[in-house]
N, C-alpha and C. Protein backbone atom coordinates (compact mmCIF):
# COMPACT_ATOMS: atom_id res chain seq x y z
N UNK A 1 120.21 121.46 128.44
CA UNK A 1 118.85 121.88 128.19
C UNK A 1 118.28 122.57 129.41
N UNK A 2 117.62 123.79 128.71
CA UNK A 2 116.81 124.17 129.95
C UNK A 2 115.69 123.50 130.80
N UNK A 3 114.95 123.65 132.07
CA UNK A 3 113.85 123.35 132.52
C UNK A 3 113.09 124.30 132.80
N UNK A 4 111.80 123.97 132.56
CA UNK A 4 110.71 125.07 132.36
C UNK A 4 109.44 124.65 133.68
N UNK A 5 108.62 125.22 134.80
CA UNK A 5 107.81 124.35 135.37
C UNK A 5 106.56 124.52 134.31
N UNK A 6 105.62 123.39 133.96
CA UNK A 6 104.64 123.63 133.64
C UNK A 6 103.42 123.09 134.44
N UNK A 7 102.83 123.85 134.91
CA UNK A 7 101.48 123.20 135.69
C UNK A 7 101.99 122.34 136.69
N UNK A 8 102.91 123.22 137.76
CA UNK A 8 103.19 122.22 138.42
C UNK A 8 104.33 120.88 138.00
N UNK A 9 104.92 121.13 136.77
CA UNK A 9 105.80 119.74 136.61
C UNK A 9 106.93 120.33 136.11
N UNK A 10 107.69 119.52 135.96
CA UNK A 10 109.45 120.00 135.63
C UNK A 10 109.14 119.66 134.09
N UNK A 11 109.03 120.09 132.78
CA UNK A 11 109.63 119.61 131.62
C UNK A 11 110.95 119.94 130.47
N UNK A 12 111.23 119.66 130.02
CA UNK A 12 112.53 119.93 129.26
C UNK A 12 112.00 121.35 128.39
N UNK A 13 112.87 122.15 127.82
CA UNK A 13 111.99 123.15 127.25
C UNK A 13 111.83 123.16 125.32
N UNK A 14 112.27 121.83 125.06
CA UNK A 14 111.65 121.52 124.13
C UNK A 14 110.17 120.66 123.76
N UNK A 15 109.52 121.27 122.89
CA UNK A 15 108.42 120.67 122.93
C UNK A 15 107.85 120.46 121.61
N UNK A 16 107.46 118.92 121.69
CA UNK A 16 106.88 118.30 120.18
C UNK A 16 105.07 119.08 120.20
N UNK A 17 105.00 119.54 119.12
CA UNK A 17 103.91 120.10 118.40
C UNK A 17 103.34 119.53 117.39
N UNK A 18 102.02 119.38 117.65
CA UNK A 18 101.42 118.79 116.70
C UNK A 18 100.16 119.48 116.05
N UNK A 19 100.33 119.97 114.80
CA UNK A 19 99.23 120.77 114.22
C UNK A 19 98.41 120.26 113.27
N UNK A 20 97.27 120.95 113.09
CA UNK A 20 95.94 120.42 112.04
C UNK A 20 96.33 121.26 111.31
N UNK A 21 95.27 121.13 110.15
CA UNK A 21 95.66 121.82 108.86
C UNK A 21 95.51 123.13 108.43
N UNK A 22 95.07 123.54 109.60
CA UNK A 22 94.85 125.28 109.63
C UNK A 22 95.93 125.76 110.61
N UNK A 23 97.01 124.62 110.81
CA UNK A 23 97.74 125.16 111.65
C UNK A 23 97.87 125.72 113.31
N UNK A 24 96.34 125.05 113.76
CA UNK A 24 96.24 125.16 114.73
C UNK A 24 96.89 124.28 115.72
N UNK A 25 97.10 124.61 116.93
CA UNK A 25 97.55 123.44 117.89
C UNK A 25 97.08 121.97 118.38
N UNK A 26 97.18 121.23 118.12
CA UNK A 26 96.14 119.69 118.60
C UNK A 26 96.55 119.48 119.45
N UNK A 27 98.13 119.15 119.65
CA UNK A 27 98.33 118.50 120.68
C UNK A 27 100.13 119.10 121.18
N UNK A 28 100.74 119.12 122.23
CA UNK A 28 101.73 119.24 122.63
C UNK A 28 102.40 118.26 123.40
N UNK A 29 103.51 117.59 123.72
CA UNK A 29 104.05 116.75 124.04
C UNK A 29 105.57 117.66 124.82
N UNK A 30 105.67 117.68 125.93
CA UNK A 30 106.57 117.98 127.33
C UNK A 30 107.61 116.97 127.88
N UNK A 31 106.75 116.15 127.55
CA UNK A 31 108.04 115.09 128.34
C UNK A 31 107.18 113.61 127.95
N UNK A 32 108.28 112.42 128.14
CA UNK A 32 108.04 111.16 127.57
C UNK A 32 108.89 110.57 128.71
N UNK A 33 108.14 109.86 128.97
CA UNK A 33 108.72 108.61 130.49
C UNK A 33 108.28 107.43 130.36
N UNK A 34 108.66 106.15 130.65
CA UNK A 34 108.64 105.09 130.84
C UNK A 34 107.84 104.30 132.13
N UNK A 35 106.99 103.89 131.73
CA UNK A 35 106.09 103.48 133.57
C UNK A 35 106.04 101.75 133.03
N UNK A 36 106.95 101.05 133.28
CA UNK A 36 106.30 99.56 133.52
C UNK A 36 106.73 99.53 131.78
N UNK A 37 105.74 98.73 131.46
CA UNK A 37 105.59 98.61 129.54
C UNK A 37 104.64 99.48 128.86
N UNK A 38 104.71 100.55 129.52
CA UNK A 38 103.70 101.73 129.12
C UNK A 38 104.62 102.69 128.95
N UNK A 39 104.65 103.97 127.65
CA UNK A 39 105.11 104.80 127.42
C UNK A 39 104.08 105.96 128.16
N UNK A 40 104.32 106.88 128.79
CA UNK A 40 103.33 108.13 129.44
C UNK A 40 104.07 109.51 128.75
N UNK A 41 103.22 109.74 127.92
CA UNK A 41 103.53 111.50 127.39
C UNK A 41 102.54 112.52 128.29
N UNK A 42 103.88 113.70 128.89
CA UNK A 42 102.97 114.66 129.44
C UNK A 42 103.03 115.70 128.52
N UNK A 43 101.48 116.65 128.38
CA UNK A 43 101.44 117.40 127.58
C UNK A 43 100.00 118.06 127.40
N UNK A 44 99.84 118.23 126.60
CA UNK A 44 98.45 119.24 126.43
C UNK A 44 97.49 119.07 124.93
N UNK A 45 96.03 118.94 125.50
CA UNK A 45 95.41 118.68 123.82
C UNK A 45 94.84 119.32 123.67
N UNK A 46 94.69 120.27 122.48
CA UNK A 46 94.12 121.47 122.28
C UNK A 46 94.39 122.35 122.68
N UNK A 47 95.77 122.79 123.16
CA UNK A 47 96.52 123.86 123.84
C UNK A 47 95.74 124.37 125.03
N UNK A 48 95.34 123.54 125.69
CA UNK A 48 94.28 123.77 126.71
C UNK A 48 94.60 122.81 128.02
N UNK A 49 94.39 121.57 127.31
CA UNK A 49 93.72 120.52 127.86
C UNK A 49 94.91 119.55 128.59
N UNK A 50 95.50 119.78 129.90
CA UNK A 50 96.80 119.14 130.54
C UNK A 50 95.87 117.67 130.63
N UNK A 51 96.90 116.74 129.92
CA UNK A 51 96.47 115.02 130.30
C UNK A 51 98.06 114.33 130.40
N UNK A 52 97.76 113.08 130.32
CA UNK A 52 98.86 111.80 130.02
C UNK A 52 98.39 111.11 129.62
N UNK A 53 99.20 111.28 128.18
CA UNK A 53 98.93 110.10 127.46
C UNK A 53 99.92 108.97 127.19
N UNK A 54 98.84 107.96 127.23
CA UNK A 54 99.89 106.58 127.64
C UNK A 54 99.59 105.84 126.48
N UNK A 55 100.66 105.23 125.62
CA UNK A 55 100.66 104.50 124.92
C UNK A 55 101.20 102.89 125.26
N UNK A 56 100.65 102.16 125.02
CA UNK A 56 100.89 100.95 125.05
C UNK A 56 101.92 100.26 124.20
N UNK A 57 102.38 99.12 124.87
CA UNK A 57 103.09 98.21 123.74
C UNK A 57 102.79 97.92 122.75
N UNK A 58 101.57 97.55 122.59
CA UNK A 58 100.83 97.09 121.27
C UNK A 58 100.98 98.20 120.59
N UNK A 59 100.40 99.37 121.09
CA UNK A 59 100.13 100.76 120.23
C UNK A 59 101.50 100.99 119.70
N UNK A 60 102.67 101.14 120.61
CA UNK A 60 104.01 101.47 120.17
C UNK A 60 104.70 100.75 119.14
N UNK A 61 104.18 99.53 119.23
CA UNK A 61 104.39 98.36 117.38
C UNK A 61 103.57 98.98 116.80
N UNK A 62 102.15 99.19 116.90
CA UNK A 62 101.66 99.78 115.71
C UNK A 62 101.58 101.08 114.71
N UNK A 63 102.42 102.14 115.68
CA UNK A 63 102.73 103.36 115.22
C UNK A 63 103.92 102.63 114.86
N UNK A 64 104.68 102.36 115.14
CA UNK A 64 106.25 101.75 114.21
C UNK A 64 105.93 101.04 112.77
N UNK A 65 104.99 100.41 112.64
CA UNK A 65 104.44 100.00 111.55
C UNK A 65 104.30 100.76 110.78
N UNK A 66 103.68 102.06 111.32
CA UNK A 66 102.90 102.89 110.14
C UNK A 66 104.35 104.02 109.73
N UNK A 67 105.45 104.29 110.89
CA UNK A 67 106.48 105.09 110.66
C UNK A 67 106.96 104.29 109.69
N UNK A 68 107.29 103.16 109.59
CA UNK A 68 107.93 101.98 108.62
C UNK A 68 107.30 101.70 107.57
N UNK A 69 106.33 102.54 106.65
CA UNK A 69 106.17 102.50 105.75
C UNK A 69 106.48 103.09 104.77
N UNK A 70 106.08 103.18 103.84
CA UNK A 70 106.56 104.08 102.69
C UNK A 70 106.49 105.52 102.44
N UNK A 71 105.51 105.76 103.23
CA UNK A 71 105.42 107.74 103.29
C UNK A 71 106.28 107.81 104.91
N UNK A 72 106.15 107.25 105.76
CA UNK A 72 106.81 107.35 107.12
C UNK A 72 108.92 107.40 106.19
N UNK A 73 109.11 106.28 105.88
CA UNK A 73 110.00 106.20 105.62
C UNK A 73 110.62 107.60 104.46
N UNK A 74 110.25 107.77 103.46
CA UNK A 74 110.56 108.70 102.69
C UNK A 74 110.43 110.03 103.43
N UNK A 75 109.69 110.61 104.51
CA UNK A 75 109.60 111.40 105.52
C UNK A 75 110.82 111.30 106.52
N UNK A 76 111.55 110.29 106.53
CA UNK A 76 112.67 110.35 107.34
C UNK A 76 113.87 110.78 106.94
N UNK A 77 113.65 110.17 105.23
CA UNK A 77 115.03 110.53 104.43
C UNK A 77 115.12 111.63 104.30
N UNK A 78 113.93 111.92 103.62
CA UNK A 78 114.15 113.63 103.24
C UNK A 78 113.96 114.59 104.82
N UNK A 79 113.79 113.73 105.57
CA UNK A 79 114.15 115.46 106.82
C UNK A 79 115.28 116.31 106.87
N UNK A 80 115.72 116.00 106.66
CA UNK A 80 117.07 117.03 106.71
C UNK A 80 117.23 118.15 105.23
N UNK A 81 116.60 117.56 103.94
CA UNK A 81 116.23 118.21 103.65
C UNK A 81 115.08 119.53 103.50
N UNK A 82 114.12 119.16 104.43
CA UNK A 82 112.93 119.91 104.63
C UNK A 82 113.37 120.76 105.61
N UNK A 83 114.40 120.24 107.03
CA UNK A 83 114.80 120.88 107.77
C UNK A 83 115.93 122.15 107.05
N UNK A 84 116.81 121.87 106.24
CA UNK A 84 117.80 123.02 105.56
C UNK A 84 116.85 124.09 104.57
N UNK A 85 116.08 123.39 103.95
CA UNK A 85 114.40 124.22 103.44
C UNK A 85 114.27 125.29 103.93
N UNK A 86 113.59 124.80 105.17
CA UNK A 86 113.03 125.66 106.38
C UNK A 86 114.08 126.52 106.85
N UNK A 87 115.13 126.54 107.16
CA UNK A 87 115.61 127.75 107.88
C UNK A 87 116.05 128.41 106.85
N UNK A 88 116.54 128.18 105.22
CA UNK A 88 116.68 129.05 104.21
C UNK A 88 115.25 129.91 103.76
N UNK A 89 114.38 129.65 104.49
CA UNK A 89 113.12 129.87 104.08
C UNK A 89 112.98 131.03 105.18
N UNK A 90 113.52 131.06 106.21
CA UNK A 90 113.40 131.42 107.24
C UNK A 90 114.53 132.52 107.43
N UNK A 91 115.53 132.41 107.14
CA UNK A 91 116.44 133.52 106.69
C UNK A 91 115.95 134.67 105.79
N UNK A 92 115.44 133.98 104.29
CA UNK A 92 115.41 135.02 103.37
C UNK A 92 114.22 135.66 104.07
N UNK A 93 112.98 135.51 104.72
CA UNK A 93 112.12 136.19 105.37
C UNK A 93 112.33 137.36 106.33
N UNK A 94 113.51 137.10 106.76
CA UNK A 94 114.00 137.72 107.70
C UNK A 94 114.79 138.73 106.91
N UNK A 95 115.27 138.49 106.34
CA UNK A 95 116.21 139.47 105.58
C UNK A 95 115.21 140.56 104.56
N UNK A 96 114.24 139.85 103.97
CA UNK A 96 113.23 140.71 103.32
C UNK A 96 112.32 141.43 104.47
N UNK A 97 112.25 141.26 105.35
CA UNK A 97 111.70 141.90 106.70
C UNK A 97 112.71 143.39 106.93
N UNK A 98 113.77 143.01 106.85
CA UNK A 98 114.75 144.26 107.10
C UNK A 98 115.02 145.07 106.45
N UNK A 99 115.12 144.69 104.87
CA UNK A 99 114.91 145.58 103.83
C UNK A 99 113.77 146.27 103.79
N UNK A 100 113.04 146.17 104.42
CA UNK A 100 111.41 146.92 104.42
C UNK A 100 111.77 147.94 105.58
């Protein structure tokens, strides 16, 4: 994997995205580290806004809870289908792009 500096920091050059429903940016996620029993995400909110966000133990059971439910769960199975979706989706676009 590549490294990218951002603002001063080393992050991997993949990056989790998180969008609202107009598709705008909310939040970005750079890197995920371990401090003590605290999870620390570096990243950006509102494609603006450099913070760390730290999730807690408690918090980290309680998002597992909610991944472990029934829309979390059926969201896991079918990824790979949504993922093969998407780049057939993403091909034929491309290909109808060239024919033009």
């Amino acid at each position: 994997m590549k490294k990218r500096r951002l603002a001063g920091r080393e992050s991997m050059e993949h990056v989790v995205t998180i969008r609202n429903d107009s598709g705008d940016e909310a939040a970005s996620i750079h890197s995920i580290k371990r401090v003590g029993d605290k999870l620390v995400m570096e990243g950006k909110a509102l494609g603006t806004m450099q913070m760390d966000m730290i999730l807690s133990a408690e918090d980290a059971l309680r998002a597992a809870r909610m991944m472990f439910s029934w829309q979390g769960l059926s969201f896991i199975i079918l990824l790979p289908f949504f993922a093969i979706r998407n780049k057939i989706a993403k091909k034929t676009i491309q290909t109808m792009e060239e024919n033009i």
